[in-house]
PDB file of N, CA and C in Angstrom:
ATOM      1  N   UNK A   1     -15.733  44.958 -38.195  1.00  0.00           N
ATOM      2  CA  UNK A   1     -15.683  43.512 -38.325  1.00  0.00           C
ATOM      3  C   UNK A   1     -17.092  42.936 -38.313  1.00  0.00           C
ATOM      4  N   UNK A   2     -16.963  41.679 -38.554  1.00  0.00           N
ATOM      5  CA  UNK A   2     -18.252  40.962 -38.126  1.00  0.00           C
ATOM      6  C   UNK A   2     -18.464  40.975 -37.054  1.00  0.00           C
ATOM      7  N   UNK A   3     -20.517  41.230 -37.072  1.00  0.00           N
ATOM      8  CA  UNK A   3     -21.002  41.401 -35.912  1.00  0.00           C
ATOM      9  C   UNK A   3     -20.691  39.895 -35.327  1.00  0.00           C
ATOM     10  N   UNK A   4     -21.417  38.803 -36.309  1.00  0.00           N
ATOM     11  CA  UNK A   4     -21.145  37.447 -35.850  1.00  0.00           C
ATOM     12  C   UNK A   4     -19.260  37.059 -34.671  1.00  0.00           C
ATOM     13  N   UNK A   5     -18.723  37.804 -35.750  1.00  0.00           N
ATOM     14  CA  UNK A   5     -17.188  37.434 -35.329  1.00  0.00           C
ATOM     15  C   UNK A   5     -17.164  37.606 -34.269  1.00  0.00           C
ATOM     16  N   UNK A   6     -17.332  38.865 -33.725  1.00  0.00           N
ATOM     17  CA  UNK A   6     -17.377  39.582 -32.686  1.00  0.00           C
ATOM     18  C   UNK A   6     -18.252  39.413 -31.265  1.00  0.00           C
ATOM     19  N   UNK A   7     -19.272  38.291 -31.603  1.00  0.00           N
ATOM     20  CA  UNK A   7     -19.669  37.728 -30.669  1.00  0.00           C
ATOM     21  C   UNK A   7     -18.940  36.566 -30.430  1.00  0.00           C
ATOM     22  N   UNK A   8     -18.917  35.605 -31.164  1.00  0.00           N
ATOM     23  CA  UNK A   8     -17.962  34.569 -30.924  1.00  0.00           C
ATOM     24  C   UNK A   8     -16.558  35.243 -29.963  1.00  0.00           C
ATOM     25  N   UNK A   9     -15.823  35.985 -30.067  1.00  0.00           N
ATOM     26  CA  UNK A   9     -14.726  36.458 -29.939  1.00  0.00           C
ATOM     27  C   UNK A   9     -15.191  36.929 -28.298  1.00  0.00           C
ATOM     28  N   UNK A  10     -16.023  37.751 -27.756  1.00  0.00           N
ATOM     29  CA  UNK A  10     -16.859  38.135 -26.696  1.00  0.00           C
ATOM     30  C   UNK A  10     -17.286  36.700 -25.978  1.00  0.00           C
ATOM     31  N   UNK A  11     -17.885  35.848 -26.657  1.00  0.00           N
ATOM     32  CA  UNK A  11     -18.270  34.701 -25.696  1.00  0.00           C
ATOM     33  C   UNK A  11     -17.042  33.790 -25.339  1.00  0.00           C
ATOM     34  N   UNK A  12     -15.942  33.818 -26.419  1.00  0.00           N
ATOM     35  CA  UNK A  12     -14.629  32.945 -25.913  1.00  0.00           C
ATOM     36  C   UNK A  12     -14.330  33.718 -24.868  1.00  0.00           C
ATOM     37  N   UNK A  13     -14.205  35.146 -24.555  1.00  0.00           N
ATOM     38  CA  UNK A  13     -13.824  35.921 -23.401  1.00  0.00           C
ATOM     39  C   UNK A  13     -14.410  35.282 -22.315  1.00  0.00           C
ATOM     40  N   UNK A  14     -15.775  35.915 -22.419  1.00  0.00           N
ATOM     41  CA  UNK A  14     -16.222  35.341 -21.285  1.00  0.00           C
ATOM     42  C   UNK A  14     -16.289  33.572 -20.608  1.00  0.00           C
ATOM     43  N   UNK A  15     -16.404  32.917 -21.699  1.00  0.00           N
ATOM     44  CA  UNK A  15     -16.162  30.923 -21.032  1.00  0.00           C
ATOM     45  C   UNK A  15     -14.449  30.651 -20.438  1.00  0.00           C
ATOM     46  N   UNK A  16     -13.765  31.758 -21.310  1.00  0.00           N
ATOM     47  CA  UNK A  16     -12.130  31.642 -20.615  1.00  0.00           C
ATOM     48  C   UNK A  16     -12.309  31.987 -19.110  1.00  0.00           C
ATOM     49  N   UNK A  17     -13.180  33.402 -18.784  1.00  0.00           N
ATOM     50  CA  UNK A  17     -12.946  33.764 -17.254  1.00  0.00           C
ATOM     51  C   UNK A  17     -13.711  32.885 -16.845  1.00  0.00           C
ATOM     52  N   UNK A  18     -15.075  32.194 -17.024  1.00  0.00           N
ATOM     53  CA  UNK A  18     -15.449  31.195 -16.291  1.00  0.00           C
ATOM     54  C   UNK A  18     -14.959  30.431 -15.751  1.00  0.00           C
ATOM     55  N   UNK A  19     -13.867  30.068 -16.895  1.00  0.00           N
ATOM     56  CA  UNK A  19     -13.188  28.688 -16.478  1.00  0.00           C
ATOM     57  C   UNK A  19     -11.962  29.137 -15.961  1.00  0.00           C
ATOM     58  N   UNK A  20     -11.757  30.312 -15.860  1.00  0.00           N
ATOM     59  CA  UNK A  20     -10.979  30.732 -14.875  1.00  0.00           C
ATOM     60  C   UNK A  20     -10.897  30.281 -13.195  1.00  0.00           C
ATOM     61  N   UNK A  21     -12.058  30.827 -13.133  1.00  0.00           N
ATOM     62  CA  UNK A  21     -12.924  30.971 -11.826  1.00  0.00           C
ATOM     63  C   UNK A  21     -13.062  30.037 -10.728  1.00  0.00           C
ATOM     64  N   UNK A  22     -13.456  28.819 -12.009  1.00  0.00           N
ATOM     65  CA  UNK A  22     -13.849  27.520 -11.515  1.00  0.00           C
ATOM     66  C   UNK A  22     -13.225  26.608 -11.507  1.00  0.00           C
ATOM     67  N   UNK A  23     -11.671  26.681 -12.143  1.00  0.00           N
ATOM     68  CA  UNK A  23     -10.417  26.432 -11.931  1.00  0.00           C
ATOM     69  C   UNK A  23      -9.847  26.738 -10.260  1.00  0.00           C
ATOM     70  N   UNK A  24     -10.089  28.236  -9.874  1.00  0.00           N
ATOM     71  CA  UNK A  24      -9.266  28.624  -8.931  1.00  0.00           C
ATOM     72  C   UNK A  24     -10.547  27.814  -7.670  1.00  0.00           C
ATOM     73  N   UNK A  25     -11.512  27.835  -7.672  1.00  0.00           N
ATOM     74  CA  UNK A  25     -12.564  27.459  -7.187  1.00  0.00           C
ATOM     75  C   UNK A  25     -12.300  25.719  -6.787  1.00  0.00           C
ATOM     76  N   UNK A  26     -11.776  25.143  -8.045  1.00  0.00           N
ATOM     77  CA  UNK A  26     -11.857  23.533  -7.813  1.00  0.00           C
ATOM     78  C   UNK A  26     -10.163  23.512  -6.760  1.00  0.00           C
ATOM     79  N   UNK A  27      -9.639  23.972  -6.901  1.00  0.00           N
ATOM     80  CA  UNK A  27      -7.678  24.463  -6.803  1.00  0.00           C
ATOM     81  C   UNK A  27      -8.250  24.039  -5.273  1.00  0.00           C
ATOM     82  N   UNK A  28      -9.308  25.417  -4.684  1.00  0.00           N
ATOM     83  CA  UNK A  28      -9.767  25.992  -3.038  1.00  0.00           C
ATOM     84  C   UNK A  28     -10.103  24.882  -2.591  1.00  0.00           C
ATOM     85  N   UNK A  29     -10.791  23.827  -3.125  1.00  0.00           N
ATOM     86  CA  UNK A  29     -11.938  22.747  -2.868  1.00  0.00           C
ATOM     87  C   UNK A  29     -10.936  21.619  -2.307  1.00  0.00           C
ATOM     88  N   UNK A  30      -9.789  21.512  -3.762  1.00  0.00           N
ATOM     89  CA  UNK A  30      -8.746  20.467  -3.434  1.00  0.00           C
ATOM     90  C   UNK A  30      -7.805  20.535  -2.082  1.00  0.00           C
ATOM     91  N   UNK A  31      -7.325  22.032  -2.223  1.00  0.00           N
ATOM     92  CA  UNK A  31      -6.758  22.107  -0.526  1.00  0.00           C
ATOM     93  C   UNK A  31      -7.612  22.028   0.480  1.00  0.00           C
ATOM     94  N   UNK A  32      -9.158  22.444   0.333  1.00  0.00           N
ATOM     95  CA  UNK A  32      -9.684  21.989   1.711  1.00  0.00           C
ATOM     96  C   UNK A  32      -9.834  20.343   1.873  1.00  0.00           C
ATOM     97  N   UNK A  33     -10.316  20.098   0.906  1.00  0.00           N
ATOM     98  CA  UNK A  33     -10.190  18.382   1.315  1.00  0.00           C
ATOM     99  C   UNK A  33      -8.547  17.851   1.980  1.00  0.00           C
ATOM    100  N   UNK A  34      -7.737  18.874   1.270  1.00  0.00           N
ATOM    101  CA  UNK A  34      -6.355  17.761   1.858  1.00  0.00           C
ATOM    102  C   UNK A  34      -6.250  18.208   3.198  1.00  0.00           C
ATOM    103  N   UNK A  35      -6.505  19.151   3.685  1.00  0.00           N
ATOM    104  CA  UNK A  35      -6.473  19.881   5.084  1.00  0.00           C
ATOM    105  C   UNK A  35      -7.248  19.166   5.800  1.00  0.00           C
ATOM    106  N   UNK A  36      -9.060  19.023   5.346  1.00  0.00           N
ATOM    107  CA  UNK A  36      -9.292  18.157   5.869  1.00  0.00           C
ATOM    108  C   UNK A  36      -8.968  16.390   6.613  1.00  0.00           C
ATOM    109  N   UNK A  37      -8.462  16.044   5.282  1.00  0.00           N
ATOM    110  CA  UNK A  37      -7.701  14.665   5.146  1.00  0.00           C
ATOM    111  C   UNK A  37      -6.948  14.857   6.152  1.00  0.00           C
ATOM    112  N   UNK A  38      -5.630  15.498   6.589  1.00  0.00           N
ATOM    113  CA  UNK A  38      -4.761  15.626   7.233  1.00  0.00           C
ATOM    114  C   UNK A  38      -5.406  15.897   8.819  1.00  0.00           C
ATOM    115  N   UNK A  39      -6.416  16.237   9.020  1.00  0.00           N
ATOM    116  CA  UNK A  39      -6.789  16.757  10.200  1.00  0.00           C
ATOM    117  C   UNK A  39      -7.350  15.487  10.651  1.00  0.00           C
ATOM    118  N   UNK A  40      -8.119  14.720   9.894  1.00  0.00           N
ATOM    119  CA  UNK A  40      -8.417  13.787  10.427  1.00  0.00           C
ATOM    120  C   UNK A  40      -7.389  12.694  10.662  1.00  0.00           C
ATOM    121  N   UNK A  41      -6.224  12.518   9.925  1.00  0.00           N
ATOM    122  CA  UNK A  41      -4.665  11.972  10.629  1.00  0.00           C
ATOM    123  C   UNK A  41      -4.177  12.066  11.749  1.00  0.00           C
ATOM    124  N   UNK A  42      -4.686  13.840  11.752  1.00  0.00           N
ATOM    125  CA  UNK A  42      -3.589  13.986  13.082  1.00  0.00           C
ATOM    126  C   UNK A  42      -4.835  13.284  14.313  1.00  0.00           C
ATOM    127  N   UNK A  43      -6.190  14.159  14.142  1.00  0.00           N
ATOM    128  CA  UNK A  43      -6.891  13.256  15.292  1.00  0.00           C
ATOM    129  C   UNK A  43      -7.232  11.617  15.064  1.00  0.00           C
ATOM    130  N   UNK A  44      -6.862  11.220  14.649  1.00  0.00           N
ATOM    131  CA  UNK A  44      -6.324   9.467  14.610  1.00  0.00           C
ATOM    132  C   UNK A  44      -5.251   9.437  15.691  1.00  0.00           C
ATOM    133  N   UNK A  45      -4.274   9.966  14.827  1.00  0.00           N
ATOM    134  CA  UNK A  45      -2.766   9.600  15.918  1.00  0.00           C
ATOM    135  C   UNK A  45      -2.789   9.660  17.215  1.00  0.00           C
ATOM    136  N   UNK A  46      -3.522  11.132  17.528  1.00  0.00           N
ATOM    137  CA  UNK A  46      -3.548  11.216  18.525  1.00  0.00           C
ATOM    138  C   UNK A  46      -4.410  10.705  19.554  1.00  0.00           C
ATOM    139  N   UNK A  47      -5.263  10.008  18.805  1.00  0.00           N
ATOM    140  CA  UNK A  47      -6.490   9.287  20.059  1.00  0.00           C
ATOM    141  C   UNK A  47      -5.816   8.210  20.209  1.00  0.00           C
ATOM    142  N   UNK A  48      -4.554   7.561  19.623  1.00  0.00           N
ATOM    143  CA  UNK A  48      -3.984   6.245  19.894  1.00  0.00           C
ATOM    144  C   UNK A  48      -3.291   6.813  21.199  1.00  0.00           C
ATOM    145  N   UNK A  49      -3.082   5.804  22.038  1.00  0.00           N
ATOM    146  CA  UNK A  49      -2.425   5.894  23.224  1.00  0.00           C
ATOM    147  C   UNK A  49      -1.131   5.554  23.245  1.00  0.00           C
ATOM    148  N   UNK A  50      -0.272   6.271  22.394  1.00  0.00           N
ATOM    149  CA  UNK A  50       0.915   5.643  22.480  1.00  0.00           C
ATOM    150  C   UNK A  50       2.003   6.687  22.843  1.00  0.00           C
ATOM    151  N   UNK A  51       3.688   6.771  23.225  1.00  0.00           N
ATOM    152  CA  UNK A  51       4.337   7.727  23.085  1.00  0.00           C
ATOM    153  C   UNK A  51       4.766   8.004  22.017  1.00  0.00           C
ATOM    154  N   UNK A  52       5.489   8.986  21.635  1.00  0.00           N
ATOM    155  CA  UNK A  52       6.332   9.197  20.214  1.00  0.00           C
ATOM    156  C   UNK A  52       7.137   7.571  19.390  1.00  0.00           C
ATOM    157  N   UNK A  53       7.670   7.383  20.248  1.00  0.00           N
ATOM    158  CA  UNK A  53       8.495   6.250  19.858  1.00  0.00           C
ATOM    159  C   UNK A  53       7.408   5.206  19.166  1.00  0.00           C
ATOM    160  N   UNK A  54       6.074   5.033  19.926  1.00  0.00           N
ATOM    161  CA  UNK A  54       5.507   3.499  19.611  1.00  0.00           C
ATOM    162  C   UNK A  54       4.845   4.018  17.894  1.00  0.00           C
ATOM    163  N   UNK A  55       4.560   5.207  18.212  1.00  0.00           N
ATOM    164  CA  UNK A  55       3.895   5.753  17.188  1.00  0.00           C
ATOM    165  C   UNK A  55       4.594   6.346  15.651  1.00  0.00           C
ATOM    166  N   UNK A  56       5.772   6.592  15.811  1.00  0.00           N
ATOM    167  CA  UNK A  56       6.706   5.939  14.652  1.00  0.00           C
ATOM    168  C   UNK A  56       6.992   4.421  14.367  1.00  0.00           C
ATOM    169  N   UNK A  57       7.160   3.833  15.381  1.00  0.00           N
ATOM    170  CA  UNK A  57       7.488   2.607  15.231  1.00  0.00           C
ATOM    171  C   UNK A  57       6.017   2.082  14.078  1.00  0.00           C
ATOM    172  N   UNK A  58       5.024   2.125  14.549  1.00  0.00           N
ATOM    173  CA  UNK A  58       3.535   1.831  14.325  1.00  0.00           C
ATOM    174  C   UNK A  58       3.530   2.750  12.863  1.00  0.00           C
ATOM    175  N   UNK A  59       3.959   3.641  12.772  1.00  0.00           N
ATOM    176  CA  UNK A  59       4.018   4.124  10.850  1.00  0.00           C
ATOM    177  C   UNK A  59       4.851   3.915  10.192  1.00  0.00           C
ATOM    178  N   UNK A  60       6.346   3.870  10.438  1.00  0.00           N
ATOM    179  CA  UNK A  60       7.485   2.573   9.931  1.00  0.00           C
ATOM    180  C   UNK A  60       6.938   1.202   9.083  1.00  0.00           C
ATOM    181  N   UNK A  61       5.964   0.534  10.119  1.00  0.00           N
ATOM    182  CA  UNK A  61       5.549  -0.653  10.017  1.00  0.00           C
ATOM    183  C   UNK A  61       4.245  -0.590   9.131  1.00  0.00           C
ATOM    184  N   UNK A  62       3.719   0.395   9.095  1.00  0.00           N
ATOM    185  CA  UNK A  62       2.526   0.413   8.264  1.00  0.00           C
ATOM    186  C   UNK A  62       2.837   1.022   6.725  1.00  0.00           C
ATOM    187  N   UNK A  63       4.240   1.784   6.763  1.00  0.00           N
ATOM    188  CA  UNK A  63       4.989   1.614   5.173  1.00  0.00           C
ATOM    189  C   UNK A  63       5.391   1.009   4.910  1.00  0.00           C
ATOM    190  N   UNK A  64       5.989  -0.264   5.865  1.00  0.00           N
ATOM    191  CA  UNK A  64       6.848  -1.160   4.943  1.00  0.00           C
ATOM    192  C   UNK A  64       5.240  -2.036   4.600  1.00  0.00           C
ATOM    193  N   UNK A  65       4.626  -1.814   5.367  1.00  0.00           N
ATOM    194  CA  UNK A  65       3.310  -3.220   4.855  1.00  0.00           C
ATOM    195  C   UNK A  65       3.218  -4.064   5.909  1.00  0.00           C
ATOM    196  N   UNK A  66       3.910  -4.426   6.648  1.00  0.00           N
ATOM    197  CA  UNK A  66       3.383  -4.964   7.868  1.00  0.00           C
ATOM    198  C   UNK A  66       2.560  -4.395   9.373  1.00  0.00           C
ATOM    199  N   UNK A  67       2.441  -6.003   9.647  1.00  0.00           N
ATOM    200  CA  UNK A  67       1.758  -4.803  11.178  1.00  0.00           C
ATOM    201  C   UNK A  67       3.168  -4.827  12.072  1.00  0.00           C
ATOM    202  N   UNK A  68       2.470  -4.640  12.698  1.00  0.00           N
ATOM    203  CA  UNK A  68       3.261  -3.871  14.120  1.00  0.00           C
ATOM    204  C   UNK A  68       3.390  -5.190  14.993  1.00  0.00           C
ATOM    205  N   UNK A  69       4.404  -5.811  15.705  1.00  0.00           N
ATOM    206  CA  UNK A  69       4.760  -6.893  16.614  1.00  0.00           C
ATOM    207  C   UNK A  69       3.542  -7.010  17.479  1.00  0.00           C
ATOM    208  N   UNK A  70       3.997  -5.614  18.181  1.00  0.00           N
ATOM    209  CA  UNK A  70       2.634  -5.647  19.557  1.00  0.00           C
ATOM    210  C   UNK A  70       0.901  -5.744  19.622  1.00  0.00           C
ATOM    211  N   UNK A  71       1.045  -5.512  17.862  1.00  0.00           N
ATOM    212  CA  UNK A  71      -0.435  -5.850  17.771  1.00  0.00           C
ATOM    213  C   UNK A  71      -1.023  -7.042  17.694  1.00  0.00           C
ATOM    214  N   UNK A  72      -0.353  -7.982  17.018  1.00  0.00           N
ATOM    215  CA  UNK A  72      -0.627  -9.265  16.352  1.00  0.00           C
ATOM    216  C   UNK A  72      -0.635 -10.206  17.111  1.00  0.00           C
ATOM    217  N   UNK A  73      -1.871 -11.125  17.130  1.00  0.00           N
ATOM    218  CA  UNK A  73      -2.096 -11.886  18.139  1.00  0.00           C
ATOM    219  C   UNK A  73      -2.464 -13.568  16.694  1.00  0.00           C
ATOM    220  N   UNK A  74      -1.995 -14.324  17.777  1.00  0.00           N
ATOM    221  CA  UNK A  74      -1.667 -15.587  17.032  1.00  0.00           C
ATOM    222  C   UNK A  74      -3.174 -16.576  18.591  1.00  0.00           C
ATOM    223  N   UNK A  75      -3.750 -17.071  17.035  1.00  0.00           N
ATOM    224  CA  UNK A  75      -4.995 -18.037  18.094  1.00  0.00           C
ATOM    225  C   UNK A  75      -4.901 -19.127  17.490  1.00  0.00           C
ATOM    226  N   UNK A  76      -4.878 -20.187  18.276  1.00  0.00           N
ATOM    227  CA  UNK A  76      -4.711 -21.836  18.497  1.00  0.00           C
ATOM    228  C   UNK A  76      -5.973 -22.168  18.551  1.00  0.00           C
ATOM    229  N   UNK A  77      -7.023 -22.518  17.470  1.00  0.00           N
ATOM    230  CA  UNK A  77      -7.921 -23.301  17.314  1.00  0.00           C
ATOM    231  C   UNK A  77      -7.954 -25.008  17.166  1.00  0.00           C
ATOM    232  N   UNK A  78      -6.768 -25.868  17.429  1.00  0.00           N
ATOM    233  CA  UNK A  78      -6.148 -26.993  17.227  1.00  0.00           C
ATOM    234  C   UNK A  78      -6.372 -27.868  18.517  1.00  0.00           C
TER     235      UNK A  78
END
């Protein structure tokens, strides 16, 4: 065959495993960030001082979009 061909054909080889690589590489990167992400959740939650109960209650309220009763403070500047 062509020598030309035959390099072309050799360099698609090799940019496929590159991008192999750096595929499985970006994949590693993405789960450490979410692991990360998550770790820093859990030490959130847990530096709040609350029991189980307040602390569902308190993520309930932060999916529907509101706050939380016990947080919200109402000030009379009048």
């Amino acid at each position: 065959m062509n020598p030309k061909y035959q390099k072309v054909l050799s360099d698609i080889e090799k940019a496929e495993k590159k991008k192999s690589e750096i595929e499985g590489q970006l994949k590693e990167l993405y789960d450490k960030k979410t692991e990360l992400e998550n770790l820093e959740i859990i030490n959130t939650v847990r530096s709040m001082v609350m029991d189980k109960d307040q602390i569902m209650a308190f993520l309930s309220s932060m999916k529907g979009g509101t706050k939380p009763a016990e947080n919200t403070e109402v000030i009379d500047n009048a």
